[in-house]
N, C-alpha and C. Protein backbone atom coordinates (compact mmCIF):
# COMPACT_ATOMS: atom_id res chain seq x y z
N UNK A 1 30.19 -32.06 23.22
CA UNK A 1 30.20 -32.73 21.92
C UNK A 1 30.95 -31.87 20.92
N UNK A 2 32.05 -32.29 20.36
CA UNK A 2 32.69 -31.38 19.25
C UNK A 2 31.84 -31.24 18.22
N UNK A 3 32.47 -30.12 17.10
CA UNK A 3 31.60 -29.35 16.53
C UNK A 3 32.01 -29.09 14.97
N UNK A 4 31.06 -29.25 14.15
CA UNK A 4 32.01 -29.23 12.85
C UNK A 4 32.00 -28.29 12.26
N UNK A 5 32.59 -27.87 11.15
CA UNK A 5 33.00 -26.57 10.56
C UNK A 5 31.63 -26.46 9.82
N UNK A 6 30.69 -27.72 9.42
CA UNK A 6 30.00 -27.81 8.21
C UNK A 6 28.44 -27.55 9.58
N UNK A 7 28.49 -27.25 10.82
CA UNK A 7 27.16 -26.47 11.91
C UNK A 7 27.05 -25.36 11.07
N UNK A 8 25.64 -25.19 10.92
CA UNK A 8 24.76 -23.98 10.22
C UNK A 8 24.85 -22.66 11.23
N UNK A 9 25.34 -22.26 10.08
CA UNK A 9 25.36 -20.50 10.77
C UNK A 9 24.49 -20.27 11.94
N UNK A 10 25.05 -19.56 13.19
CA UNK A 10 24.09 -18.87 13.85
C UNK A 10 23.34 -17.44 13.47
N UNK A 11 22.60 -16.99 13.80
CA UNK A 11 21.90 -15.45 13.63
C UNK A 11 23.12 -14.05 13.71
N UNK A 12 23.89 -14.69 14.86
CA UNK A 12 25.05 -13.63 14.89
C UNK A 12 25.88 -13.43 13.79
N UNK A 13 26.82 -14.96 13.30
CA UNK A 13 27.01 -14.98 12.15
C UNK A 13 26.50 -14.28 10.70
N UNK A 14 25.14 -14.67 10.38
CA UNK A 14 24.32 -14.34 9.67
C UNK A 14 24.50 -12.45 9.94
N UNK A 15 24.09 -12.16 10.80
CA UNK A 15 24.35 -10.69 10.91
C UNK A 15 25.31 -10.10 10.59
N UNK A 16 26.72 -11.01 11.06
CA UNK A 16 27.91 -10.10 10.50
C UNK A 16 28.57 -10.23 9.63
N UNK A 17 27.74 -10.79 8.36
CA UNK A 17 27.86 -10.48 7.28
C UNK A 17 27.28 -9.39 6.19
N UNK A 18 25.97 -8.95 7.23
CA UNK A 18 25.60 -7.90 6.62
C UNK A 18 25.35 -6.63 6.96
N UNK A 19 25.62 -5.51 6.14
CA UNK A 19 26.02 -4.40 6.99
C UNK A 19 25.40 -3.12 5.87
N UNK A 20 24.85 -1.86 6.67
CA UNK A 20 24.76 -0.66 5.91
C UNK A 20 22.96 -0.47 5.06
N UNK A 21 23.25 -0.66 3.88
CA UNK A 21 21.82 -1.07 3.52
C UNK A 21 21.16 -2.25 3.21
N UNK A 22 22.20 -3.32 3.03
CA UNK A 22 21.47 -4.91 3.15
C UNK A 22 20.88 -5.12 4.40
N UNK A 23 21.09 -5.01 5.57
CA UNK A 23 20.50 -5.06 6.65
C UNK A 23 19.56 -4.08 7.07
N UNK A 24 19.51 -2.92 6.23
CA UNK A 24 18.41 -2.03 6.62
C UNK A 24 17.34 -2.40 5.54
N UNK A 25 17.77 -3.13 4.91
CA UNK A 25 16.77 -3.85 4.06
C UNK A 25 15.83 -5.03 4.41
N UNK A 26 16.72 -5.88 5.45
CA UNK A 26 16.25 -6.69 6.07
C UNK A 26 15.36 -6.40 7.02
N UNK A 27 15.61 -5.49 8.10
CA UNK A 27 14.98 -4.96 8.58
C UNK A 27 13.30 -4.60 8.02
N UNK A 28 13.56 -3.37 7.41
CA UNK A 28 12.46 -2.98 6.78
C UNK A 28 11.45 -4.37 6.15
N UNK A 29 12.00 -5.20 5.85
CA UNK A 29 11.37 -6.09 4.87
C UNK A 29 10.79 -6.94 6.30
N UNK A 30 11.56 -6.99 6.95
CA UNK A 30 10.97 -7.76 8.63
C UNK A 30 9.58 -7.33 9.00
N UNK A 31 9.81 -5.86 9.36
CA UNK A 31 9.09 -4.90 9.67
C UNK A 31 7.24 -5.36 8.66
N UNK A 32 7.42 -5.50 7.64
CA UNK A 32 6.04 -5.39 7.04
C UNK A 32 6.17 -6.26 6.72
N UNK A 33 6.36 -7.67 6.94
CA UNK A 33 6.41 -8.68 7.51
C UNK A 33 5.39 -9.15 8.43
N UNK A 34 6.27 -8.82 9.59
CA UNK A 34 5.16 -8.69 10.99
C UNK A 34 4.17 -7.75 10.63
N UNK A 35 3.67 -6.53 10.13
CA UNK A 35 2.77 -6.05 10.11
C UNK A 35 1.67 -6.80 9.57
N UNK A 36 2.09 -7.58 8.16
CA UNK A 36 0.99 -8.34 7.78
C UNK A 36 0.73 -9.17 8.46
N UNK A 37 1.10 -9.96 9.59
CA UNK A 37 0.82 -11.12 10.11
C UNK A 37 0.46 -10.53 11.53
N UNK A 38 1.20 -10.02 12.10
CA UNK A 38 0.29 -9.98 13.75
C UNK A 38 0.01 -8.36 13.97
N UNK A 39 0.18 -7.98 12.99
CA UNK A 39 -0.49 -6.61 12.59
C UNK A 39 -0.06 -5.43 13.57
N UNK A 40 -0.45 -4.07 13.63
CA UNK A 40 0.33 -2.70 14.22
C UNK A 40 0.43 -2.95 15.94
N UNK A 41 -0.63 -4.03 16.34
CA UNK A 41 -0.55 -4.36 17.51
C UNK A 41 0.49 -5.28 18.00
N UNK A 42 0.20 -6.12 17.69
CA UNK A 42 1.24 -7.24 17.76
C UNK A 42 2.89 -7.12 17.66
N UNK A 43 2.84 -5.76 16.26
CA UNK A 43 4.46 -5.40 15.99
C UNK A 43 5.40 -5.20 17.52
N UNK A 44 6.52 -5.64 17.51
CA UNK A 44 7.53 -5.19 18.81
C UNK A 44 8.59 -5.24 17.56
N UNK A 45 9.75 -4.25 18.46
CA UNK A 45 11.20 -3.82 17.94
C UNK A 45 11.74 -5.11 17.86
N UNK A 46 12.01 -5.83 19.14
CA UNK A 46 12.29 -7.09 19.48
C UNK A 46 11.86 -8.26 18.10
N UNK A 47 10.27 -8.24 17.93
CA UNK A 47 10.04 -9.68 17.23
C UNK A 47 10.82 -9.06 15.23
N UNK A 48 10.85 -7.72 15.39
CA UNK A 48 11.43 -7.74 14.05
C UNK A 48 12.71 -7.81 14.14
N UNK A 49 13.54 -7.72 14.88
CA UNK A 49 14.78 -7.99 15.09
C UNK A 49 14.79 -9.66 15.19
N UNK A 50 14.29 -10.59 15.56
CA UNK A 50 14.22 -11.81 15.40
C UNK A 50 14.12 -12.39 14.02
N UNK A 51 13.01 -11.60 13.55
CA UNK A 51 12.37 -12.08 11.61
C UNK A 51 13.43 -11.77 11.07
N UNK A 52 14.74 -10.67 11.22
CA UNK A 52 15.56 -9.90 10.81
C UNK A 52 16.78 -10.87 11.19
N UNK A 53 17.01 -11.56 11.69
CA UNK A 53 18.18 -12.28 12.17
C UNK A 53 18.76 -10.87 12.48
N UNK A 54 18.72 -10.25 13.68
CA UNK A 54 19.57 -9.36 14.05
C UNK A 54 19.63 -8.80 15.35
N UNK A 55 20.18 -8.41 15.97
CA UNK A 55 19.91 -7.94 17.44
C UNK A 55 19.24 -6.52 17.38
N UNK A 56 18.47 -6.45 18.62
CA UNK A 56 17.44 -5.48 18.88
C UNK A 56 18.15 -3.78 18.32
N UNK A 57 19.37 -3.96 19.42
CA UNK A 57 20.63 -2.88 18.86
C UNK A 57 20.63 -2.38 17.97
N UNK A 58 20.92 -3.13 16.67
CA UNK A 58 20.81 -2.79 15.59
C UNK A 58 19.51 -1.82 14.56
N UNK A 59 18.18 -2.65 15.50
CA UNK A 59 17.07 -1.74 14.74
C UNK A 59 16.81 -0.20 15.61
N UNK A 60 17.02 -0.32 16.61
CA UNK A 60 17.16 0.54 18.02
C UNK A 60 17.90 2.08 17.21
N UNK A 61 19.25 1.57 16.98
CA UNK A 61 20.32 2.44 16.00
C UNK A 61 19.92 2.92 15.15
N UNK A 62 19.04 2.75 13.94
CA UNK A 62 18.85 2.86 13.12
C UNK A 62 17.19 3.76 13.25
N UNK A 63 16.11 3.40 13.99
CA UNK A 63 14.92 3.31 14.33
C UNK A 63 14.17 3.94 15.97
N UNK A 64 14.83 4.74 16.30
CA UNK A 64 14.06 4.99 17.82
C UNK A 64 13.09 4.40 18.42
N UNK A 65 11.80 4.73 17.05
CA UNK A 65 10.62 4.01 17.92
C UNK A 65 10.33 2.79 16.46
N UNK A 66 8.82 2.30 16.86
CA UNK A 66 8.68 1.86 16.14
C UNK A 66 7.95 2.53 14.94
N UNK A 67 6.96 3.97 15.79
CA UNK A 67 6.23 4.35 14.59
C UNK A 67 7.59 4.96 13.37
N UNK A 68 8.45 5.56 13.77
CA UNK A 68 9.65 5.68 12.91
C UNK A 68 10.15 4.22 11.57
N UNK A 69 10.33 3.18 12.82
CA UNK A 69 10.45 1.94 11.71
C UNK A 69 9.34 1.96 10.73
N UNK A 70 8.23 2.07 11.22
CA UNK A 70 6.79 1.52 10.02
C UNK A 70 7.07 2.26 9.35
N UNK A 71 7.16 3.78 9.48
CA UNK A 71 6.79 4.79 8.30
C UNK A 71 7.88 4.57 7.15
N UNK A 72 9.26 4.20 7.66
CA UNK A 72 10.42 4.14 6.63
C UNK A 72 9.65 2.59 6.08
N UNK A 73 9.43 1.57 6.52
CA UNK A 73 8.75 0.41 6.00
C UNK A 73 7.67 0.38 4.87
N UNK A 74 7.05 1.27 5.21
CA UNK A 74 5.95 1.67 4.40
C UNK A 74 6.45 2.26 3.13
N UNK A 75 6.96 3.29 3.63
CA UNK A 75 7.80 4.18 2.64
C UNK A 75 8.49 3.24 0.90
N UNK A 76 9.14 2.31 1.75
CA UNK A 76 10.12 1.39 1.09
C UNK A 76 9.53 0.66 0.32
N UNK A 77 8.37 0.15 0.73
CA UNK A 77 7.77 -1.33 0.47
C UNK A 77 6.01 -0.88 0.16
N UNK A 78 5.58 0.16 0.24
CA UNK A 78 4.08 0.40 -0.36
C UNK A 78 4.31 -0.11 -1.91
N UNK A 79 3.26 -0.73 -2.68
CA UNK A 79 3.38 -1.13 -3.87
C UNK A 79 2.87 0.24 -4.68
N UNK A 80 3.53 0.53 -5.59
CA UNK A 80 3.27 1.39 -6.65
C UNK A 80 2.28 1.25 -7.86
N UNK A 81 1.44 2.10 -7.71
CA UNK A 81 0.06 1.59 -9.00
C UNK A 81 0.34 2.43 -10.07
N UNK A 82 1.06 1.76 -11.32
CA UNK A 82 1.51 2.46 -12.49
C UNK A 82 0.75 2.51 -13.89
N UNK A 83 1.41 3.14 -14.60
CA UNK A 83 0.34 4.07 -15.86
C UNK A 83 -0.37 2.84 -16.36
N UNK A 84 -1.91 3.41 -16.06
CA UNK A 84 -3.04 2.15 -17.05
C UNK A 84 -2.71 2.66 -18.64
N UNK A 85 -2.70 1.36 -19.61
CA UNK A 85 -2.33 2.00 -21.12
C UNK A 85 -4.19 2.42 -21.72
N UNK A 86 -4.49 2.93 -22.44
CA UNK A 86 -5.12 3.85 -23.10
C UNK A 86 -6.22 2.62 -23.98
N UNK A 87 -7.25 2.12 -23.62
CA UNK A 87 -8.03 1.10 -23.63
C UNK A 87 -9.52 1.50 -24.84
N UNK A 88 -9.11 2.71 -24.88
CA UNK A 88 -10.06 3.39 -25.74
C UNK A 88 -11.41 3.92 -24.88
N UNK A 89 -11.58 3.45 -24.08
CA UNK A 89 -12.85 3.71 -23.23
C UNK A 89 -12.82 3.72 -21.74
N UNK A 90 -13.29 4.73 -21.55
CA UNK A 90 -13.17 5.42 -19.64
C UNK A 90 -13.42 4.25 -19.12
N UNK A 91 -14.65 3.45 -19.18
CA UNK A 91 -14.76 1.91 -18.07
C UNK A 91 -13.65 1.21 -18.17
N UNK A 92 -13.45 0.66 -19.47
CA UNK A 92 -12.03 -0.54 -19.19
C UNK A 92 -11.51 0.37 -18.81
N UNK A 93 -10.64 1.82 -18.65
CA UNK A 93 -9.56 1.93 -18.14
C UNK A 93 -9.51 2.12 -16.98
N UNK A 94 -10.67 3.03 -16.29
CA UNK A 94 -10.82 2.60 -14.64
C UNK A 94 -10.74 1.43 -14.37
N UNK A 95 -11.62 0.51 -14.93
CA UNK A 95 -11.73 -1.14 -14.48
C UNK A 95 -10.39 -1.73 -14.30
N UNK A 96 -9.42 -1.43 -15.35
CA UNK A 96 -8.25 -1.98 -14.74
C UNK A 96 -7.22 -1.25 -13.98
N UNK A 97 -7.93 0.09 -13.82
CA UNK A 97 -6.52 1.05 -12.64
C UNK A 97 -7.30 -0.09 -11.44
N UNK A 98 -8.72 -0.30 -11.52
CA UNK A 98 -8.88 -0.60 -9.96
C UNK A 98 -8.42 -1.78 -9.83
N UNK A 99 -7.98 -2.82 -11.06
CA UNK A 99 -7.45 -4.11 -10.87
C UNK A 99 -6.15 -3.79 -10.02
N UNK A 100 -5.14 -3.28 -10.57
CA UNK A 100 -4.32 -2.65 -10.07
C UNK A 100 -3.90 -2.63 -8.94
N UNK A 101 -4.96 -1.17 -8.69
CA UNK A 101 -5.38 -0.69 -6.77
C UNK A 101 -5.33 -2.41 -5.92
N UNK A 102 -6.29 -2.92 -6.70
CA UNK A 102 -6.63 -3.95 -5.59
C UNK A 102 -5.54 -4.82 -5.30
N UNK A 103 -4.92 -5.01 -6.33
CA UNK A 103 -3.57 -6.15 -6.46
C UNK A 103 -2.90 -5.55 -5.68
N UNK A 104 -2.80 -3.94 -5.43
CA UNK A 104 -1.74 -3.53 -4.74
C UNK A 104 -2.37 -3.67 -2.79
N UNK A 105 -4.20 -3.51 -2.91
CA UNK A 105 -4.34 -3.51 -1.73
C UNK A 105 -3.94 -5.05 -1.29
N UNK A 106 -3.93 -6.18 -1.58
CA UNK A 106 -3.70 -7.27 -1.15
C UNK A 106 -2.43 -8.03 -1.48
N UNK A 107 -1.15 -6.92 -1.65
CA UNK A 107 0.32 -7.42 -1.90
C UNK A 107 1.04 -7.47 0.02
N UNK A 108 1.70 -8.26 0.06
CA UNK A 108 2.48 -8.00 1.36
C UNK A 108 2.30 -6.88 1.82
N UNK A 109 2.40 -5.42 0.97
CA UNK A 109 2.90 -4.50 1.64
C UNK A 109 1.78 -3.61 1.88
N UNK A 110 0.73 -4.19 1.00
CA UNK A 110 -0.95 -3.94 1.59
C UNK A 110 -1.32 -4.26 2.45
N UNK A 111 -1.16 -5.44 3.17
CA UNK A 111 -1.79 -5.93 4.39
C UNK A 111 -1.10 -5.33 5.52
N UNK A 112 0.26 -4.58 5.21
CA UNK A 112 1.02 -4.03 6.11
C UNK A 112 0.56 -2.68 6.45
N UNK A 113 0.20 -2.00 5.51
CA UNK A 113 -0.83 -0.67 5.11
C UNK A 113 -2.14 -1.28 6.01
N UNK A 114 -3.08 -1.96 5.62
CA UNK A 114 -4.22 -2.01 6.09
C UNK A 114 -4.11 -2.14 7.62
N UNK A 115 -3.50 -2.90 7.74
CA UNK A 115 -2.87 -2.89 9.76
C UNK A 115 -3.17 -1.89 10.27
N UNK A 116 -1.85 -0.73 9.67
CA UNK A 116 -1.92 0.29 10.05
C UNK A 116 -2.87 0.95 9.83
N UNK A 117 -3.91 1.42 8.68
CA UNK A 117 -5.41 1.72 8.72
C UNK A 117 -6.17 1.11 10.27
N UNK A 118 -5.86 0.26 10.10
CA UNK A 118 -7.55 -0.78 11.01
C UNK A 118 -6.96 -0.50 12.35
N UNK A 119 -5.69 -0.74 12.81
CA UNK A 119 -5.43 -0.45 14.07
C UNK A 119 -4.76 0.99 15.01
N UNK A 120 -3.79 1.59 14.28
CA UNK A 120 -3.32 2.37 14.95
C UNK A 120 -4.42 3.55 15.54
N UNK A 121 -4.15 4.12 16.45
CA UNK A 121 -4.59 5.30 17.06
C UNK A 121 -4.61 6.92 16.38
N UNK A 122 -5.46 7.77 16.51
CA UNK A 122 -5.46 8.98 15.97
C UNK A 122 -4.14 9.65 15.75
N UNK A 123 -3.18 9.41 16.96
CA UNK A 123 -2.44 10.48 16.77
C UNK A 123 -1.16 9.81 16.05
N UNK A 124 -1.01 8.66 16.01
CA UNK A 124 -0.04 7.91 15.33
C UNK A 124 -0.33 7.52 13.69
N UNK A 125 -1.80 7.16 13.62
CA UNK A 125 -2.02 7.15 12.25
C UNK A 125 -2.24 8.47 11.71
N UNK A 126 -2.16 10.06 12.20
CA UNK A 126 -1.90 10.91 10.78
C UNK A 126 -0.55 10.96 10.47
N UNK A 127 0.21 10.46 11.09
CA UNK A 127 1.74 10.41 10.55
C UNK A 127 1.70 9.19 9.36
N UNK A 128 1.60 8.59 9.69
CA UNK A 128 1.74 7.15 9.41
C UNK A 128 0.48 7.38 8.03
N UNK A 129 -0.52 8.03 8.36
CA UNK A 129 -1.49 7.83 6.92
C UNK A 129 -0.96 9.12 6.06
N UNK A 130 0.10 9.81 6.68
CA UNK A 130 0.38 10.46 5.23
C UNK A 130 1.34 9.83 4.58
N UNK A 131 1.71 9.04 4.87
CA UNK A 131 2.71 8.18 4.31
C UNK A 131 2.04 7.78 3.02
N UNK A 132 0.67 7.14 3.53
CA UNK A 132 0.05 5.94 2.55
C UNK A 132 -0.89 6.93 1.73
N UNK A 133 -0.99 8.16 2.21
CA UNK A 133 -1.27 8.77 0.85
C UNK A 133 -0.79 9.61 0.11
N UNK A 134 0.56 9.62 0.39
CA UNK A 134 1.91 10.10 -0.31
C UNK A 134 2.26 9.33 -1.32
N UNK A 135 2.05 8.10 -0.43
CA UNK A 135 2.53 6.83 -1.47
C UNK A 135 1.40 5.95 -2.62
N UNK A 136 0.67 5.95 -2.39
CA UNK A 136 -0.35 4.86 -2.89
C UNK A 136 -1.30 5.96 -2.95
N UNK A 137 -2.34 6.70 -2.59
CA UNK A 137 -3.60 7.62 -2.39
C UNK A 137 -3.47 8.68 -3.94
N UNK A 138 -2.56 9.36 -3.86
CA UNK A 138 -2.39 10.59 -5.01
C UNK A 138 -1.65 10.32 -6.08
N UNK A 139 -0.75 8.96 -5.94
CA UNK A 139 -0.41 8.91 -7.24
C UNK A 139 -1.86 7.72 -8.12
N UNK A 140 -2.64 7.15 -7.53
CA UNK A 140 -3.99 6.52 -7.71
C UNK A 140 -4.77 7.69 -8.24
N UNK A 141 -4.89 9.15 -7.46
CA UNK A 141 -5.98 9.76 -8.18
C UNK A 141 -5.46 10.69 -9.39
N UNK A 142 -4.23 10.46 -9.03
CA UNK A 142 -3.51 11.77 -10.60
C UNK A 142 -3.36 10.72 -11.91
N UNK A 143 -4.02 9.27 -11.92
CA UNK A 143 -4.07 8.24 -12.73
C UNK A 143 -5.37 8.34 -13.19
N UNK A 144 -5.95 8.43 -12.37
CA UNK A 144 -7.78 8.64 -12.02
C UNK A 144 -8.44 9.84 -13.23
N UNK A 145 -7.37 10.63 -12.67
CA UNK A 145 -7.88 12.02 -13.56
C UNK A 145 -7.14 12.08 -15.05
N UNK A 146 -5.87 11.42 -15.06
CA UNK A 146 -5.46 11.24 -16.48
C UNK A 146 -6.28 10.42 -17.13
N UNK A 147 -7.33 9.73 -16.89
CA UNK A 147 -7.68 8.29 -17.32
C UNK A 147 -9.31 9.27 -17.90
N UNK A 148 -9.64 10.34 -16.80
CA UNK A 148 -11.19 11.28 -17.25
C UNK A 148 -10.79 12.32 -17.98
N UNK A 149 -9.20 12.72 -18.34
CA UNK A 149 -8.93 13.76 -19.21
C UNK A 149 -9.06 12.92 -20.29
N UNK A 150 -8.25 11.88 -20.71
CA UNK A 150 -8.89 10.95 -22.14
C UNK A 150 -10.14 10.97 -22.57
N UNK A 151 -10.96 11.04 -21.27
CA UNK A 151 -12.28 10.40 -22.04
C UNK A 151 -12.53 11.53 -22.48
N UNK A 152 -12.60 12.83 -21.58
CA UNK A 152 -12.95 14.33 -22.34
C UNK A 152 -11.98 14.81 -23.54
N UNK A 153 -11.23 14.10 -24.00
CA UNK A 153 -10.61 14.32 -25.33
C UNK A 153 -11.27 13.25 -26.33
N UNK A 154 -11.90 12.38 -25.75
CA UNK A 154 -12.48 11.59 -26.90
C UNK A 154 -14.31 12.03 -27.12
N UNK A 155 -14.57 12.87 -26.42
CA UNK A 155 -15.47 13.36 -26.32
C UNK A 155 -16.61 12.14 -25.19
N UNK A 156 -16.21 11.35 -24.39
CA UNK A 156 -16.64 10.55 -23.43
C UNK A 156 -17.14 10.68 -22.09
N UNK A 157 -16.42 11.42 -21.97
CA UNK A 157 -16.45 12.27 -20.29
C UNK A 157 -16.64 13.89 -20.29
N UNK A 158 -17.59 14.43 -19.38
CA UNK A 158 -18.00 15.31 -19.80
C UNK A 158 -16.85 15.97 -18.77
N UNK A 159 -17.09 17.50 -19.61
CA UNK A 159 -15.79 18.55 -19.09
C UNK A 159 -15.37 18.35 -18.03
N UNK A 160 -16.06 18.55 -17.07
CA UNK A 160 -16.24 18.94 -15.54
C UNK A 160 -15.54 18.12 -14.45
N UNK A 161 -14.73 16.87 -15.34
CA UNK A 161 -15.24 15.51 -14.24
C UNK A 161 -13.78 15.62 -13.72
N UNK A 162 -12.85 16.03 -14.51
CA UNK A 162 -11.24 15.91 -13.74
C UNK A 162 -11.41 17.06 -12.75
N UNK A 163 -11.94 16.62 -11.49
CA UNK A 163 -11.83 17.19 -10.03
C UNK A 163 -11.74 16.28 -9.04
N UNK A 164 -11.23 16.69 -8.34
CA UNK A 164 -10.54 16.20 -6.61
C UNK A 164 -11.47 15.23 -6.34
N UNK A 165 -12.98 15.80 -6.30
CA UNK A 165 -14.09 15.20 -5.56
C UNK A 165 -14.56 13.73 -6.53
N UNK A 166 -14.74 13.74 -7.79
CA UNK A 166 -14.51 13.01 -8.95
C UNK A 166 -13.56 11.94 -8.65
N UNK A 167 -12.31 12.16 -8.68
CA UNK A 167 -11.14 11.43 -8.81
C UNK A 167 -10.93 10.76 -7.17
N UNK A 168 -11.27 11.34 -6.03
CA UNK A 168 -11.33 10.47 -4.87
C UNK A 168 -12.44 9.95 -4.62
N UNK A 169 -13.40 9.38 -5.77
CA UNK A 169 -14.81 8.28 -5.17
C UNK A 169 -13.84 6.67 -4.80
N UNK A 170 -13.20 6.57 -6.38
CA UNK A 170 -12.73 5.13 -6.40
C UNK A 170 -11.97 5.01 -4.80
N UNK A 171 -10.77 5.47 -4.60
CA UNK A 171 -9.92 4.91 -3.45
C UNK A 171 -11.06 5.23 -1.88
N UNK A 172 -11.76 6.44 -2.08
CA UNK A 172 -12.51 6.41 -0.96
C UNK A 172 -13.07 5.36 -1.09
N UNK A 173 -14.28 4.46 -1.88
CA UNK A 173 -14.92 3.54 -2.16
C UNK A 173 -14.38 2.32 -1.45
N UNK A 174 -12.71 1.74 -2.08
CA UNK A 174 -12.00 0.99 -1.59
C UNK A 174 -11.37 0.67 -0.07
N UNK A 175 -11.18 1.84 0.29
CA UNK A 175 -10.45 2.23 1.26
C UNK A 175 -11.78 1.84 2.75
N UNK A 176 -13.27 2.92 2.12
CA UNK A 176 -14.15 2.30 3.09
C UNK A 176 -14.56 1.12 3.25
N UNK A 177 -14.87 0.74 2.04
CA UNK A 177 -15.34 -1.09 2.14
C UNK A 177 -14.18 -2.37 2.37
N UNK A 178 -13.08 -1.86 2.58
CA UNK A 178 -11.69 -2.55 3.58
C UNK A 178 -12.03 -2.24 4.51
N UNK A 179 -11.86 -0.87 5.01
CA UNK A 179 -11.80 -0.47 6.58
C UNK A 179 -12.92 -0.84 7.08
N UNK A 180 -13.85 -0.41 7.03
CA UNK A 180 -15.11 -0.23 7.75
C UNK A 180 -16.10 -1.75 7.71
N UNK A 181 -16.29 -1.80 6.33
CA UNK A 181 -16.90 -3.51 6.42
C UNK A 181 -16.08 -4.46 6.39
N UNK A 182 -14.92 -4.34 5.50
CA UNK A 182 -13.88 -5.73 6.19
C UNK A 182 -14.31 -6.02 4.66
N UNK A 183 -14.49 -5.67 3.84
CA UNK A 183 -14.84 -6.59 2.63
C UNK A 183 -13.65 -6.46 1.60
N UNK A 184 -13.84 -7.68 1.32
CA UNK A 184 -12.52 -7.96 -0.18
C UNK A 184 -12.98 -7.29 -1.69
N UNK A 185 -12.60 -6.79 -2.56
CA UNK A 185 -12.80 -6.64 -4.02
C UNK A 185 -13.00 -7.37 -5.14
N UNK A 186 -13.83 -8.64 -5.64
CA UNK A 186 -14.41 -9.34 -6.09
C UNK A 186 -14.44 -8.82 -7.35
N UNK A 187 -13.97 -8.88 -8.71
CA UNK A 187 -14.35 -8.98 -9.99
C UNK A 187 -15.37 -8.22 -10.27
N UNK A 188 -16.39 -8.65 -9.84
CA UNK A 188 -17.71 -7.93 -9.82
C UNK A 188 -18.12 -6.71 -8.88
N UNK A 189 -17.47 -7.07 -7.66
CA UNK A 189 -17.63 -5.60 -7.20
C UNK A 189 -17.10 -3.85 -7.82
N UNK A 190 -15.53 -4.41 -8.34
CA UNK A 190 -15.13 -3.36 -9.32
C UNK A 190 -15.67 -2.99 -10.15
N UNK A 191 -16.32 -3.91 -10.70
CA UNK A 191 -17.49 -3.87 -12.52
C UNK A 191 -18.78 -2.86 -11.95
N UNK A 192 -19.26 -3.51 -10.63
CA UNK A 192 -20.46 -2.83 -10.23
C UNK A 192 -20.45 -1.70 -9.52
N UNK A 193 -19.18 -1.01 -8.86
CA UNK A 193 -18.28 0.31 -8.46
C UNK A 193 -18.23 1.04 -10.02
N UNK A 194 -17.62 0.24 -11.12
CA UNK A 194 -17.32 1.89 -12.08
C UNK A 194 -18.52 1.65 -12.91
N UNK A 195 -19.48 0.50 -12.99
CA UNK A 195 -21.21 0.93 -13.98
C UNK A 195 -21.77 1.76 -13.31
N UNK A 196 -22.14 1.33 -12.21
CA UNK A 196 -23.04 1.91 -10.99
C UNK A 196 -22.44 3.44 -10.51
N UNK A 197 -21.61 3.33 -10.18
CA UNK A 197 -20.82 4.89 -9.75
C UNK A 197 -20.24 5.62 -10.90
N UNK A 198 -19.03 5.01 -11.47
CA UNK A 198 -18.34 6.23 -11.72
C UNK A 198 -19.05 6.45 -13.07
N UNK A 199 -19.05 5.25 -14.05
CA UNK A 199 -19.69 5.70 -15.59
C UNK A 199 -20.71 6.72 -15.35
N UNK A 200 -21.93 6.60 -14.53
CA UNK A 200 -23.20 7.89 -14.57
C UNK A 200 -22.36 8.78 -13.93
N UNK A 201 -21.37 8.80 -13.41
CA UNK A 201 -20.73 10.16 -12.66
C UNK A 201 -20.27 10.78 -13.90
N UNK A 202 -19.34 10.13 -14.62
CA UNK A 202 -18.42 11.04 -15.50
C UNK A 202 -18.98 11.03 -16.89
N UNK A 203 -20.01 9.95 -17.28
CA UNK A 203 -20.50 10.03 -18.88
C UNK A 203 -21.94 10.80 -18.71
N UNK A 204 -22.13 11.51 -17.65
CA UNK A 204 -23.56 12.13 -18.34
C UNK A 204 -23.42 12.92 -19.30
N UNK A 205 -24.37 13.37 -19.73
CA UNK A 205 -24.57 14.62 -21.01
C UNK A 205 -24.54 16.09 -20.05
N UNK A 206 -23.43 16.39 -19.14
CA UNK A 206 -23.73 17.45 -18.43
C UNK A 206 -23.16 18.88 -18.99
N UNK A 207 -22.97 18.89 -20.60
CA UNK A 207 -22.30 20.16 -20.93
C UNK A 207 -23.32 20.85 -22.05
């Protein structure tokens, strides 16, 4: 059957038009893609080269393995949790870093993160989890602790509280009740995380 000029591009086509970092873009964007949907198990080189309109070759070249692809994926595409503005009071401003957190735990590139939490193996996820707390983990608690240095300048938060152990309840909090129970972040669960936890943590009278 002849063939007209106005037949829709094939995948090959489609490919060789793009070259360098548009296609390593594609890629990557493939990549946590499939992670959110058939998750760290499910991922093959192969099915992201498909989501990718591209041949296997191409991610192969670029990517050895796959834990290599995720980590640059991750890298690229973790959502960034940026400066909470100055609310006058330590609760609203935790309350909305954790709005934040959460928006970021349930963006595309969260569910691509959590994958990798819930499934990978010991020796693949400490590579792979320093990624996610390179990316998302420490810039969350150096927000955490700017947010308890305010209150101890407004006289709110008592001295003591901008520490490590302080500033990693919230994402530990989050991080366990994803991983471990499988549970979502509800409005009210955040409200009842910083009354219940953090306010008696950081507003006692401890000076």
């Amino acid at each position: 059957m002849a063939t007209s000029h106005w037949t829709a591009p094939t995948a090959q086509t489609v490919t060789s038009r793009r070259r360098g970092a548009v296609l390593e873009r594609a890629i990557l964007d493939a990549a946590l893609e499939q992670l959110g949907t058939v998750g760290w198990n499910g991922l093959t080189m192969e099915g992201v080269a498909a989501a990718a309109q591209t041949g296997k070759a191409a991610v192969y070249r670029r990517w050895p393995s796959k834990e290599d692809l995720v980590a640059d994926a991750l890298k690229a595409g973790l959502p960034r949790v940026e400066d909470v503005p100055d609310r006058g009071s330590v609760r609203e401003d935790l309350l909305a870093l954790c709005r934040q957190m959460r928006e970021a735990m349930y963006s595309r590139s969260g569910f691509a993160m959590l994958s990798v939490i819930h499934e990978c193996d010991a020796e693949i996820a400490q590579r792979l989890h320093s990624v996610i707390i390179e990316g998302v983990v420490q810039p969350g608690v150096k927000l955490i602790q700017a947010i308890l240095q305010r209150g101890i300048e407004r006289g709110e938060v008592w001295s003591g509280a901008v520490n490590a152990y302080v500033a990693d309840v919230i994402p530990a909090l989050m991080m366990y009740r994803s991983k471990v129970c499988g549970s979502e972040w509800s409005e009210r669960d955040l409200e009842e995380m910083i009354d219940q936890v953090m306010v008696p943590l950081v507003c006692s009278d401890r000076d």
